[in-house]
C-alpha atoms as a PDB file:
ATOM      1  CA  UNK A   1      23.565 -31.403  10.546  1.00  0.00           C
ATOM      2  CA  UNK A   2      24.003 -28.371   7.651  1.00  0.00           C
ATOM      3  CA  UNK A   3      21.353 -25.678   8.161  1.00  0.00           C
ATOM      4  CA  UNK A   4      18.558 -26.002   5.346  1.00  0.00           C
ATOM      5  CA  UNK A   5      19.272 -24.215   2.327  1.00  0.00           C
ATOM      6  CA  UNK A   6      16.454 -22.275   0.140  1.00  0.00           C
ATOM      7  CA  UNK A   7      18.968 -19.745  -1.068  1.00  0.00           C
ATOM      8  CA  UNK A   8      22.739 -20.303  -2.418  1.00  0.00           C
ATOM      9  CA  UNK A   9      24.541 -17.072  -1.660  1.00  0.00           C
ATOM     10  CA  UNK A  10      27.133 -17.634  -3.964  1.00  0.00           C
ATOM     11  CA  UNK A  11      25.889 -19.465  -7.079  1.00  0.00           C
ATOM     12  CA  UNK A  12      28.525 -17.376  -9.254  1.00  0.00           C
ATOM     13  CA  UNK A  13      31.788 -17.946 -10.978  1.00  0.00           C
ATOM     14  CA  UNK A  14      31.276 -21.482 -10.537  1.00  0.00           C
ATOM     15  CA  UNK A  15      33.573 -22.623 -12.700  1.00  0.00           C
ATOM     16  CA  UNK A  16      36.123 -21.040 -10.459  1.00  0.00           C
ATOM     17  CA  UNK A  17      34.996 -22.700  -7.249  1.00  0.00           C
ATOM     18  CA  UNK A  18      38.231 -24.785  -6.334  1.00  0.00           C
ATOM     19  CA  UNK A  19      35.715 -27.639  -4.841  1.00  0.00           C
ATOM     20  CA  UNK A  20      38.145 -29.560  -1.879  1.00  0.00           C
ATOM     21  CA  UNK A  21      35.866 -32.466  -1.028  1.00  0.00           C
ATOM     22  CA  UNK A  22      32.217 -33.772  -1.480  1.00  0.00           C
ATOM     23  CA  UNK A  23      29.851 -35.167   0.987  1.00  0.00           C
ATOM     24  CA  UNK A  24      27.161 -38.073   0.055  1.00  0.00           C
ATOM     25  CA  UNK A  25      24.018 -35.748   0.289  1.00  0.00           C
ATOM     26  CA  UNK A  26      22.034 -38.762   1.744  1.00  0.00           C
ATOM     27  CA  UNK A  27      18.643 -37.409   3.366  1.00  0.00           C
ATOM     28  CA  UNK A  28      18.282 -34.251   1.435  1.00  0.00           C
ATOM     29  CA  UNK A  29      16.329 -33.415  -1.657  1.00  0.00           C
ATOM     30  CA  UNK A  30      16.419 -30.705  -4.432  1.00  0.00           C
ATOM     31  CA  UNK A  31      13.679 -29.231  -4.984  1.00  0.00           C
ATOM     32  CA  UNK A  32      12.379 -27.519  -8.830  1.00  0.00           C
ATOM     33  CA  UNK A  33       9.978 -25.973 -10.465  1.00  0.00           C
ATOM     34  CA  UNK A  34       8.343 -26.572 -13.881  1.00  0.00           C
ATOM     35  CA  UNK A  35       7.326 -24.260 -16.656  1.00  0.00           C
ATOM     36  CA  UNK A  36       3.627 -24.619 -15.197  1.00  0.00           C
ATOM     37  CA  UNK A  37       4.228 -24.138 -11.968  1.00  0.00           C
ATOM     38  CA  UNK A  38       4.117 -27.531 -10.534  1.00  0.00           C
ATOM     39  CA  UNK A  39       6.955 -28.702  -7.821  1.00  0.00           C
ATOM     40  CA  UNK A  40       9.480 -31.811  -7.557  1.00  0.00           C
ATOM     41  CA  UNK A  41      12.217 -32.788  -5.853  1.00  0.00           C
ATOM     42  CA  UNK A  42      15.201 -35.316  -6.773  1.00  0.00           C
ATOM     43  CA  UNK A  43      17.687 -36.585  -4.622  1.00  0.00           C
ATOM     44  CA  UNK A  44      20.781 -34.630  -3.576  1.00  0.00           C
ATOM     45  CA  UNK A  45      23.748 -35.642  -5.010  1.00  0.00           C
ATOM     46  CA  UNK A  46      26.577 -34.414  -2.871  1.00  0.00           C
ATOM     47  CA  UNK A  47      27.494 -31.499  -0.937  1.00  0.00           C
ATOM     48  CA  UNK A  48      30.592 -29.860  -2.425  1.00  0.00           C
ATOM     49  CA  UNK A  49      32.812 -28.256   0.454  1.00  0.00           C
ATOM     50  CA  UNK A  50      35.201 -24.856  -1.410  1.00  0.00           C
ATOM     51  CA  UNK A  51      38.621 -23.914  -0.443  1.00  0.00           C
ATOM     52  CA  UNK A  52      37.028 -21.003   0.697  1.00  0.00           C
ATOM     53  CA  UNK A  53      34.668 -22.633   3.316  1.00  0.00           C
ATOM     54  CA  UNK A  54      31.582 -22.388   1.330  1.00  0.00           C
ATOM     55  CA  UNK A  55      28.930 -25.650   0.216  1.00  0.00           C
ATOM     56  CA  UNK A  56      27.485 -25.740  -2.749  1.00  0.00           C
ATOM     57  CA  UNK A  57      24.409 -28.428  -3.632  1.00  0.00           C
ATOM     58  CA  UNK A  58      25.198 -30.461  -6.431  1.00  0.00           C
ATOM     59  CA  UNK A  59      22.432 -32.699  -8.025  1.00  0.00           C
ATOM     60  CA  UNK A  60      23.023 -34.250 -11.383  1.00  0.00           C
ATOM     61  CA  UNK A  61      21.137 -33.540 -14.573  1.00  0.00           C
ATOM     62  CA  UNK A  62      19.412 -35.722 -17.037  1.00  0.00           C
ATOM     63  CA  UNK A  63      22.177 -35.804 -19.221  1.00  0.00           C
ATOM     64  CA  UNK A  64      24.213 -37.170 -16.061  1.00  0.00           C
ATOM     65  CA  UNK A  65      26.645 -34.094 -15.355  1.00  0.00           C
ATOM     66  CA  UNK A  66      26.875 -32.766 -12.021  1.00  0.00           C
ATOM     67  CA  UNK A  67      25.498 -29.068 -11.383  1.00  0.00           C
ATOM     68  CA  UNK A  68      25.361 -26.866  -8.556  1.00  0.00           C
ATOM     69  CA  UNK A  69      21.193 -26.781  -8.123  1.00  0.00           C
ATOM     70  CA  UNK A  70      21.087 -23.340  -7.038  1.00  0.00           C
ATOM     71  CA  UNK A  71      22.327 -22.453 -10.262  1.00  0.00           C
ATOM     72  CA  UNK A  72      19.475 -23.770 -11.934  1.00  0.00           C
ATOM     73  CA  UNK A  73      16.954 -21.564 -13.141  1.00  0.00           C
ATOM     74  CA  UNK A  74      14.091 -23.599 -11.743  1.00  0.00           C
ATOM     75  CA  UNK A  75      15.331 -23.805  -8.016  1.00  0.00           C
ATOM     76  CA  UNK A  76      13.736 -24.010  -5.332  1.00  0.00           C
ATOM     77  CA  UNK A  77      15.360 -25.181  -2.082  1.00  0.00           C
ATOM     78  CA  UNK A  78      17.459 -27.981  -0.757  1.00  0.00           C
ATOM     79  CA  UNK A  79      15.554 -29.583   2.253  1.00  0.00           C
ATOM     80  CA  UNK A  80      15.622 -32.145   4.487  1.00  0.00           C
ATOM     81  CA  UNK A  81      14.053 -35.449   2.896  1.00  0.00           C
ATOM     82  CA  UNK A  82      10.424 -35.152   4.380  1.00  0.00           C
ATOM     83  CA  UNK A  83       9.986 -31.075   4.194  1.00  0.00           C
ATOM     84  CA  UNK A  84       8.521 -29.643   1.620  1.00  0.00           C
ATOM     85  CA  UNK A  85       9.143 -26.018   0.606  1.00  0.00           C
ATOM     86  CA  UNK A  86       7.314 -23.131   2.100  1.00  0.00           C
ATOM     87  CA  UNK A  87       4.658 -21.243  -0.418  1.00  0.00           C
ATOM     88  CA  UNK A  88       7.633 -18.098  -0.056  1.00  0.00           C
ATOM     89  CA  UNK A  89       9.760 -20.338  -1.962  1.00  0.00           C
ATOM     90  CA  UNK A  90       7.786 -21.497  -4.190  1.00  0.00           C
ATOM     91  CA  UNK A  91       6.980 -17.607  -5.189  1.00  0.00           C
ATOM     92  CA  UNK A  92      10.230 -16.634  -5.061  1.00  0.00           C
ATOM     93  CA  UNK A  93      11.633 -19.256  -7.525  1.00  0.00           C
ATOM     94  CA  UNK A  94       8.311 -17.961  -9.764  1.00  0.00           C
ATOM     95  CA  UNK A  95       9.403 -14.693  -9.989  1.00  0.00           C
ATOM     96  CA  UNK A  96      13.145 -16.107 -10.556  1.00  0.00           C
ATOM     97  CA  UNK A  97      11.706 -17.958 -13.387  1.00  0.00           C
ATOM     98  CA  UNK A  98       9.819 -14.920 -14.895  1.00  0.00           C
ATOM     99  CA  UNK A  99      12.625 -13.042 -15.688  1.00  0.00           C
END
């Protein structure tokens, strides 16, 4: 079972990720902040597994296109369907948000 994720440690160049395979994320959610500081969570899409060995969480946007969530200027976390993220989090994607 992947370890949760609250931080993407390589949400750059994505364009350049050379993506090898993707994994049904069934039982995870991604979870988002809005502009007044309320929390939600969608389903995870996939898990995208890099040439290079590293996962990225993709979740899919209203307009249907497929994203890496960490990316997203709102995130939160990716956790396990049932956990909800930590007050740290929440602050941290805040002050993300902020700048």
């Amino acid at each position: 079972m992947p370890t949760r994720l609250d931080e993407c440690p390589h949400c750059c160049d994505y364009c350049e990720k050379d993506r090898i395979q993707i994994i049904p994320g069934t039982g995870w959610k991604v979870w988002f902040l809005g502009d007044a500081g309320e929390s939600w969570s969608e389903p995870l899409a996939a898990w995208g597994l890099l040439r290079n060995g590293d996962v990225e969480a993709c979740s899919v946007d209203h307009g249907g296109a497929v994203e890496n969530a960490c990316e997203a200027i709102n995130f939160v976390a990716v956790l396990p369907e049932g956990e909800l993220p930590s007050l740290e989090m929440i602050e941290r994607a805040k002050k993300k948000q902020a700048k």
